[in-house]
Protein backbone atom coordinates (compact mmCIF):
# COMPACT_ATOMS: atom_id res chain seq x y z
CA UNK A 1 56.99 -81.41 -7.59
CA UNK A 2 55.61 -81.02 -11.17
CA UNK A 3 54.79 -77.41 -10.09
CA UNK A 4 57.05 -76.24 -8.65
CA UNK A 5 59.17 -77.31 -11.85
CA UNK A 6 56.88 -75.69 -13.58
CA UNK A 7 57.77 -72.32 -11.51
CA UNK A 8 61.34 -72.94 -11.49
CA UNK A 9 61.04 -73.13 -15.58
CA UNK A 10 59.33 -69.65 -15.63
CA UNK A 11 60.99 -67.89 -13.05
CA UNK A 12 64.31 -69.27 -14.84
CA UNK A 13 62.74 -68.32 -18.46
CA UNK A 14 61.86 -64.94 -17.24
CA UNK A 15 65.02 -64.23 -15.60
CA UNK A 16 66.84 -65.12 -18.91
CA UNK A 17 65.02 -63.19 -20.74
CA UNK A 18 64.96 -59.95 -19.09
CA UNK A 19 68.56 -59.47 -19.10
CA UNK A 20 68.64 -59.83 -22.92
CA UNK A 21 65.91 -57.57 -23.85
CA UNK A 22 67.58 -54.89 -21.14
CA UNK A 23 70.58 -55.37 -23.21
CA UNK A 24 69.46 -54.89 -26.53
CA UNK A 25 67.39 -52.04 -25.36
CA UNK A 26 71.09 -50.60 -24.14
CA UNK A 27 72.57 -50.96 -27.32
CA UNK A 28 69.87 -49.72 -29.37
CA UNK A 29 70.24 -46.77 -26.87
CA UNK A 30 73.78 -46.33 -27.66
CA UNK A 31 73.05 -46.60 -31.40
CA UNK A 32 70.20 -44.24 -31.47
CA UNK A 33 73.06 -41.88 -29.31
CA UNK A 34 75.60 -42.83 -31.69
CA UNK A 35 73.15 -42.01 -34.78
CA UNK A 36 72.10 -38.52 -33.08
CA UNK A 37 75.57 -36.69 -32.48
CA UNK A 38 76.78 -37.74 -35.82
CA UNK A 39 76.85 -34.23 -37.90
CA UNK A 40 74.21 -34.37 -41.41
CA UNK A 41 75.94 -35.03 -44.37
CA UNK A 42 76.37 -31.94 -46.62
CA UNK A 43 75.70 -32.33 -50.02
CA UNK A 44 77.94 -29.12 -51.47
CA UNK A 45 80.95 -30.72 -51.59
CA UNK A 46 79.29 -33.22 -53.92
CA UNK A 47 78.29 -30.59 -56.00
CA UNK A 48 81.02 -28.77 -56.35
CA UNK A 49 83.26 -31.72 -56.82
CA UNK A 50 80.77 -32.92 -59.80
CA UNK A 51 81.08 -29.52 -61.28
CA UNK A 52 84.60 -29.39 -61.34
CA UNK A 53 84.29 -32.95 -62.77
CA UNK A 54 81.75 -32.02 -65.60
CA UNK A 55 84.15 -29.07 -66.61
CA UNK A 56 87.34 -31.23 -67.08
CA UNK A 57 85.58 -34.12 -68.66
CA UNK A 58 83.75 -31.41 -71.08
CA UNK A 59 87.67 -29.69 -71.68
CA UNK A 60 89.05 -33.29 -72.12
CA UNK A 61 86.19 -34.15 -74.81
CA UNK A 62 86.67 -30.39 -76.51
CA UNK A 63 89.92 -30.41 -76.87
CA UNK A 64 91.38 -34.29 -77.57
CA UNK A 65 88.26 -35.82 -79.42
CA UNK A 66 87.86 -34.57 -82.69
């Protein structure tokens, strides 16, 4: 009897576990697709939009601070 416990306790074990790793595997699939059709970030709108900030701030400090 002890084993066949024993058995019954891996075969149990193993059959929990599988189903968890197979699931985590499917959403780190699903993240990884997720990750991969997402468009790169472009940097040039930062760029721009710091230029344009750097010229008002310098016209702001030019003209108002004395």
């Amino acid at each position: 009897p002890s084993s066949s416990s024993a058995s019954d306790g891996t075969l149990l074990q193993s059959s929990v576990l599988r189903p968890a790793s197979t699931a985590r595997d499917e959403d780190l699939a699903k993240f990884n697709e997720t990750t991969l059709s997402l468009p790169k970030h472009s940097y040039w709108f930062d760029f721009w939009l710091f230029i344009a900030f750097d010229v008002v701030f310098f016209l702001i400090m030019y003209f108002l601070v004395p």
